[in-house]
N, C-alpha and C. Protein backbone atom coordinates (compact mmCIF):
# COMPACT_ATOMS: atom_id res chain seq x y z
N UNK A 1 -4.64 -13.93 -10.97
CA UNK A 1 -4.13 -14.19 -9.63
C UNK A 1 -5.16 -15.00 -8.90
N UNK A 2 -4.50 -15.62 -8.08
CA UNK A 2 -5.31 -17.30 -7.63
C UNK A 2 -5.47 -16.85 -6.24
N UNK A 3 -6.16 -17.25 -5.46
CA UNK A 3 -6.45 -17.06 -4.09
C UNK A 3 -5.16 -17.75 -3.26
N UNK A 4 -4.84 -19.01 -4.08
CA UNK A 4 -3.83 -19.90 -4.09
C UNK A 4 -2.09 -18.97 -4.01
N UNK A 5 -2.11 -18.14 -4.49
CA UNK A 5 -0.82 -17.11 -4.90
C UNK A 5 -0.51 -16.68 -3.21
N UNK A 6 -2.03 -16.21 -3.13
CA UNK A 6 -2.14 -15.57 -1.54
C UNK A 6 -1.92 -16.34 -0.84
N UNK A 7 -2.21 -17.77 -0.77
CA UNK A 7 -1.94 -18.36 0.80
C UNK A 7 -0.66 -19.13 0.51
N UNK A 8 0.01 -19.18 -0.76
CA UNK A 8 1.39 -19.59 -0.35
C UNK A 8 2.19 -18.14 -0.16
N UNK A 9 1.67 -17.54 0.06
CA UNK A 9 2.57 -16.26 0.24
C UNK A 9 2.37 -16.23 1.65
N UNK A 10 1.12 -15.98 1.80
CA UNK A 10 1.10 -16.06 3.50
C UNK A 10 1.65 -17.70 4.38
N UNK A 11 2.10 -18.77 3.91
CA UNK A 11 2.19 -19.71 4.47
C UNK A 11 4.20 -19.54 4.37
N UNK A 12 4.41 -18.73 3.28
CA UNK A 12 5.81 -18.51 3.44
C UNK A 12 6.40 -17.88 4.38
N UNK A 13 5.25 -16.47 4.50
CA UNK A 13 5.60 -15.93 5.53
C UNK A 13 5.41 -16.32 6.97
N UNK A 14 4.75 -17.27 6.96
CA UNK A 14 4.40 -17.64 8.55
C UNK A 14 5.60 -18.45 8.90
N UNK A 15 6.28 -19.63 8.08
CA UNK A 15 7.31 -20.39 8.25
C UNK A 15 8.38 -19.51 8.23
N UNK A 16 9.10 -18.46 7.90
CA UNK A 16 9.59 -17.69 8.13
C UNK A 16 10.04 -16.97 9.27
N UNK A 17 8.58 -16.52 9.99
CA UNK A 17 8.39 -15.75 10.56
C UNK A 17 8.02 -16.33 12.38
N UNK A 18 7.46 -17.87 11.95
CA UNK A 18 7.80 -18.87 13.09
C UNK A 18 9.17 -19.22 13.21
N UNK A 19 10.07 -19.41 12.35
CA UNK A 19 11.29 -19.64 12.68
C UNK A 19 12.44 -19.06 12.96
N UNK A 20 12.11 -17.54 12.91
CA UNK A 20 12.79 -16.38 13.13
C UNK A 20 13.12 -16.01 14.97
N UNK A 21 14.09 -15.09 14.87
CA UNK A 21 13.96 -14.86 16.55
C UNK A 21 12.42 -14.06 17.27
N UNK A 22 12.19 -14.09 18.53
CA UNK A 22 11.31 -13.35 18.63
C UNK A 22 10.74 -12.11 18.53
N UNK A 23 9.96 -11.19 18.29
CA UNK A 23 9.83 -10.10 18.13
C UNK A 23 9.17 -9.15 19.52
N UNK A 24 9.14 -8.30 19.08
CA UNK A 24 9.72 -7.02 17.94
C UNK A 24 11.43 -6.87 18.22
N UNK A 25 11.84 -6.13 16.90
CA UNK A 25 13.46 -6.08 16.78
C UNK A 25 13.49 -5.07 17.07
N UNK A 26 14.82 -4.17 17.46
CA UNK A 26 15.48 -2.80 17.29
C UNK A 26 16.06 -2.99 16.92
N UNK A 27 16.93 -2.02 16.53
CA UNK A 27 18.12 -1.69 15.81
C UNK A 27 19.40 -1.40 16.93
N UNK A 28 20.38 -1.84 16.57
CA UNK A 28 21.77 -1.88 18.11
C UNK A 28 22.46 -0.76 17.46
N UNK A 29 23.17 -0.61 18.34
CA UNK A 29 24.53 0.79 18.55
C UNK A 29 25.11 0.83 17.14
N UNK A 30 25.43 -0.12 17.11
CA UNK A 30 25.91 -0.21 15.04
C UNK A 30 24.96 0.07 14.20
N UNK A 31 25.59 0.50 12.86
CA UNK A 31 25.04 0.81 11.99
C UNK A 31 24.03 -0.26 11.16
N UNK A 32 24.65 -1.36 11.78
CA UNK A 32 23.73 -2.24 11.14
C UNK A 32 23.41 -4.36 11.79
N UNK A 33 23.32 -3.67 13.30
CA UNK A 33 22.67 -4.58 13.98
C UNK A 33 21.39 -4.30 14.37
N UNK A 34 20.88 -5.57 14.52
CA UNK A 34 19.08 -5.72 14.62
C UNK A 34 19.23 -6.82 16.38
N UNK A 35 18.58 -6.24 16.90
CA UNK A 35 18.34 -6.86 18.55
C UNK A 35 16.63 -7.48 18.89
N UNK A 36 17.16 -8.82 18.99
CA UNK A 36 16.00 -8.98 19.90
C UNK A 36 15.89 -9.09 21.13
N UNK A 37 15.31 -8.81 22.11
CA UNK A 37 15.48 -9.21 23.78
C UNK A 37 16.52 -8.90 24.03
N UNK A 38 17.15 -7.92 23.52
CA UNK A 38 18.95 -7.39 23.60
C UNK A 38 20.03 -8.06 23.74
N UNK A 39 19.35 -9.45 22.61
CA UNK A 39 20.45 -10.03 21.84
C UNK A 39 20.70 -9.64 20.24
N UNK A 40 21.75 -9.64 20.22
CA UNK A 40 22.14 -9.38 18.64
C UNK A 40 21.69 -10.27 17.61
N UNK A 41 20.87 -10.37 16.96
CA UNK A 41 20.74 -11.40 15.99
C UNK A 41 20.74 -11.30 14.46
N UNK A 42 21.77 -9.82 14.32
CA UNK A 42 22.04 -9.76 12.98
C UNK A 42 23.02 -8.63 12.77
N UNK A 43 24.42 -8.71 12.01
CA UNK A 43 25.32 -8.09 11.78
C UNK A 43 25.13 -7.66 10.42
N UNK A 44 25.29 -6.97 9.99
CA UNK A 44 25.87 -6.32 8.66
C UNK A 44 27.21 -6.23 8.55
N UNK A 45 28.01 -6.28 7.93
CA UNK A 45 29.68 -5.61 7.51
C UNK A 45 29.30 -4.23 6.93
N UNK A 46 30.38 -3.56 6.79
CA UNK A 46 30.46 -2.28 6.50
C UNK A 46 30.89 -2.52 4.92
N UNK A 47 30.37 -1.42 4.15
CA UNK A 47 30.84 -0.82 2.58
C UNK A 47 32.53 -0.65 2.86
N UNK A 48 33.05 -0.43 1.69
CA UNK A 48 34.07 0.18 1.41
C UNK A 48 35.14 1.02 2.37
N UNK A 49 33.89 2.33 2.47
CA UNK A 49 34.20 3.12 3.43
C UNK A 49 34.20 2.61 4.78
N UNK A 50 33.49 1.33 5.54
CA UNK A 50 33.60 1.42 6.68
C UNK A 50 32.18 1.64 6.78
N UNK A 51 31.04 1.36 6.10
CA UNK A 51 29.90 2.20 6.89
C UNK A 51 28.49 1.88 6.37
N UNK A 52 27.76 1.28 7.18
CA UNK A 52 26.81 1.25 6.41
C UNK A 52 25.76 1.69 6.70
N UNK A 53 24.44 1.82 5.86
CA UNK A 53 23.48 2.59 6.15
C UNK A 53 22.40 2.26 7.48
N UNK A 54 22.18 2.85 8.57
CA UNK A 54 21.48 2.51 9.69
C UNK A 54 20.03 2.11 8.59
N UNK A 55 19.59 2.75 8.25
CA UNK A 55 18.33 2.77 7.42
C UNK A 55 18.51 1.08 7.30
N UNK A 56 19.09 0.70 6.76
CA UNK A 56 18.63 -1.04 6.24
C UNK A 56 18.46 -1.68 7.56
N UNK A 57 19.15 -1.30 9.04
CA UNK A 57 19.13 -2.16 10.06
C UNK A 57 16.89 -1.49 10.29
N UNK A 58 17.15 -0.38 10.44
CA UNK A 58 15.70 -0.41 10.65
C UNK A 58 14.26 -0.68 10.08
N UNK A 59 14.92 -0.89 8.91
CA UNK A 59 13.73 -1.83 7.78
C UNK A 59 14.17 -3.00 8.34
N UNK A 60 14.98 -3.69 8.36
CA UNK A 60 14.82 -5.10 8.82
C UNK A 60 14.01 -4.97 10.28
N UNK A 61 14.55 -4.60 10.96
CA UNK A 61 13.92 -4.90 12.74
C UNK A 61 12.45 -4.34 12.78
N UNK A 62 12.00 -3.49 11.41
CA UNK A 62 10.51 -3.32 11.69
C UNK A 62 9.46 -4.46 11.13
N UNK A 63 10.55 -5.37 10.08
CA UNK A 63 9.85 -6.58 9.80
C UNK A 63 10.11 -7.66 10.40
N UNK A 64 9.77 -7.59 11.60
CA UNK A 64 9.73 -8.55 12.88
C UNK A 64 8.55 -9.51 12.44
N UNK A 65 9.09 -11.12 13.17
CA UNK A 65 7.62 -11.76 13.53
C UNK A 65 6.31 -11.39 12.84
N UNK A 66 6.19 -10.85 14.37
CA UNK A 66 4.74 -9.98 14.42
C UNK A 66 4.25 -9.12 13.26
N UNK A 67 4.97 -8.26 12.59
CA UNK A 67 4.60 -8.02 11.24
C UNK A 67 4.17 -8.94 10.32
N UNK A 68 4.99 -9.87 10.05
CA UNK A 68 4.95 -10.81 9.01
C UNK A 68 3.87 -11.60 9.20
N UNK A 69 3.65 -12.08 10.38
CA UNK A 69 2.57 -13.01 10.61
C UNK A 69 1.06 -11.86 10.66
N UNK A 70 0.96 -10.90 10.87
CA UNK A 70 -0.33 -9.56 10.81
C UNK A 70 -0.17 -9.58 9.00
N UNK A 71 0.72 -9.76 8.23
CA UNK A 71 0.25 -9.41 7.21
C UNK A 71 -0.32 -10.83 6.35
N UNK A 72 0.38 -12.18 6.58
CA UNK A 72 0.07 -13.49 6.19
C UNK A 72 -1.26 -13.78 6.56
N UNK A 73 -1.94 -12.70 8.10
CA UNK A 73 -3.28 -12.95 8.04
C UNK A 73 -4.29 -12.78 7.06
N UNK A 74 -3.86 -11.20 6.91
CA UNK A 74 -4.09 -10.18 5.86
C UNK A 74 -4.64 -11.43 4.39
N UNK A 75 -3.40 -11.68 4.13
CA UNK A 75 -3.48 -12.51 2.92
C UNK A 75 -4.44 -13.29 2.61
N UNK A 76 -3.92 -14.10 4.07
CA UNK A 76 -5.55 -15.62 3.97
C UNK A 76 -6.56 -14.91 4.14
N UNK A 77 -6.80 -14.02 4.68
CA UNK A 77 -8.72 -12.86 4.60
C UNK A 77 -9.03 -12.66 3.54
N UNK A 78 -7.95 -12.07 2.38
CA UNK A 78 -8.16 -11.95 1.17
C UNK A 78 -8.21 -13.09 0.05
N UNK A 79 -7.36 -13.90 0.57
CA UNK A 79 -8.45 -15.17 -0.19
C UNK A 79 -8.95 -15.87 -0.01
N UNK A 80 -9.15 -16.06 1.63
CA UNK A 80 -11.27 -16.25 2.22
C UNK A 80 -11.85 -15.89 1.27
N UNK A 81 -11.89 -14.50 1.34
CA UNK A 81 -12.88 -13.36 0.20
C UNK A 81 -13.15 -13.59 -0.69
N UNK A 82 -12.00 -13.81 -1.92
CA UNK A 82 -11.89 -14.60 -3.17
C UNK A 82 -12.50 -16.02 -2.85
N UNK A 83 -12.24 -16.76 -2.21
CA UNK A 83 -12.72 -17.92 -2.59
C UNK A 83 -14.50 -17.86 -2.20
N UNK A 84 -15.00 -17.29 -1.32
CA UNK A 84 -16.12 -17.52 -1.13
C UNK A 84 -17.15 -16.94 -1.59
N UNK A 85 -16.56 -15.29 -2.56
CA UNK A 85 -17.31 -15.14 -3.07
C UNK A 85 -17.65 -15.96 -4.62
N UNK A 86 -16.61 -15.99 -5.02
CA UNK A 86 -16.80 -17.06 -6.11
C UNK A 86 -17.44 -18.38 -6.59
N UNK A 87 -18.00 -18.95 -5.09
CA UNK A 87 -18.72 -19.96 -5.07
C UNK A 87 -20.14 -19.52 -4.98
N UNK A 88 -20.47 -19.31 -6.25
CA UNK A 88 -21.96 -19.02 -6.61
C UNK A 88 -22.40 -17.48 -6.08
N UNK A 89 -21.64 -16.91 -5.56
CA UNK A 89 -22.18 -15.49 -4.97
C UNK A 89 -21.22 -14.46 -6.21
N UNK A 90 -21.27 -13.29 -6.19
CA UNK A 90 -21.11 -12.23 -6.74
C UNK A 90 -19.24 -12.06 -6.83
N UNK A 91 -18.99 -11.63 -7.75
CA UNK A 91 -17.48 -12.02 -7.44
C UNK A 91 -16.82 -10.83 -6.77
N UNK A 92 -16.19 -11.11 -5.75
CA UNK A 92 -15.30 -10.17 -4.81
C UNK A 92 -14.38 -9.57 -5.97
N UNK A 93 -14.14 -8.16 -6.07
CA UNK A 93 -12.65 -7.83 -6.28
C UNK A 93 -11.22 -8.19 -5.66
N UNK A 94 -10.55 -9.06 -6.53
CA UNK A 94 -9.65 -9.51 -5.83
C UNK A 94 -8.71 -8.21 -5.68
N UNK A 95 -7.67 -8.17 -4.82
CA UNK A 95 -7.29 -6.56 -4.08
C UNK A 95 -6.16 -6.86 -4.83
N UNK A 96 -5.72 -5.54 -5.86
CA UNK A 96 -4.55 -5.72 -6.38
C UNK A 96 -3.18 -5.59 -5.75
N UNK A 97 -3.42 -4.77 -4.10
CA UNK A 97 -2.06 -4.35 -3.30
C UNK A 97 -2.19 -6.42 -2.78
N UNK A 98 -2.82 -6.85 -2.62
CA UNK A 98 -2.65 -8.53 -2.21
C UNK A 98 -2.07 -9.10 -3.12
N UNK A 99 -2.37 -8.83 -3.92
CA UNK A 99 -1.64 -9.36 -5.41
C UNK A 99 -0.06 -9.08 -5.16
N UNK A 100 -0.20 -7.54 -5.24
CA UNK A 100 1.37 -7.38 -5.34
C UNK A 100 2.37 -7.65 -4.04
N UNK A 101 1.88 -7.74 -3.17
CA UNK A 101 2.14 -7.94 -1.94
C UNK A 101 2.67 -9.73 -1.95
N UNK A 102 1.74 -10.22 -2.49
CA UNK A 102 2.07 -12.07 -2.59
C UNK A 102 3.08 -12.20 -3.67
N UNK A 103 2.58 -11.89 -4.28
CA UNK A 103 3.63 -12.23 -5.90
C UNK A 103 5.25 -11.11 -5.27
N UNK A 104 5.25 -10.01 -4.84
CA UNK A 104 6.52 -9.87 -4.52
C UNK A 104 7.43 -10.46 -3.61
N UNK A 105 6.58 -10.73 -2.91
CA UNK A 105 6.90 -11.60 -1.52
C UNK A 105 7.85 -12.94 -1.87
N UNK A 106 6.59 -13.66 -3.31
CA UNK A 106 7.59 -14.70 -3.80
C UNK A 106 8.25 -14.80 -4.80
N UNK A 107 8.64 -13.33 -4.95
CA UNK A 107 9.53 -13.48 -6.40
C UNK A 107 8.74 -14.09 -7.41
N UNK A 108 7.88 -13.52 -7.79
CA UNK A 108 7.28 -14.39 -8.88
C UNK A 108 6.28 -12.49 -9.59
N UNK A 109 6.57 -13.05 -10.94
CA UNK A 109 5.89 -12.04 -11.49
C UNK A 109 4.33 -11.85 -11.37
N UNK A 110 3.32 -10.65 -11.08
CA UNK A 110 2.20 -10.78 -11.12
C UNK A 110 1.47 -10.60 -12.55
């Protein structure tokens, strides 16, 4: 894993996460709307039954913005780290939750 893995992961998430509505989200009266500024900016349809799980509206609205961009920081720190220790100094452990964190992020196997 490349330091490189990390900052297109974090550069995905920033374009993302710049182009998204503003944050932080809630979750609306439905089972599966997400609100920003108490506008609606995301519907779900219902299952079968008519119904879907509130749970998915509140995983989405907790990965607001502001999350995404706190963790893309995350990323580029960690391969600051990597890269600078590697240049003639002692080699950093590269962090395997960064690893999995980037590589899941982009669909790509670690």
């Amino acid at each position: 894993m490349s330091a490189e893995t990390l900052r297109r992961a974090a550069a995905l998430m920033r374009e993302r996460a710049n182009s998204a509505s503003d944050g932080p989200w809630t979750t609306g009266e439905y089972a599966m709307s997400v609100m920003s500024n108490g506008s609606n900016i995301l519907n779900g349809c219902c299952d079968g039954d008519g119904y879907t799980d509130h749970a998915d509206a509140e995983h989405i609205a907790s990965w607001h913005p502001a999350v995404a961009l706190a963790v893309a920081d995350w990323l580029d720190d960690e391969a600051g780290k990597s890269e600078w220790f590697k240049r003639g100094k002692p080699v950093y452990p590269e962090s395997p939750l960064a690893r999995a964190v980037a590589t899941t992020y982009l669909g790509e196997a670690s």
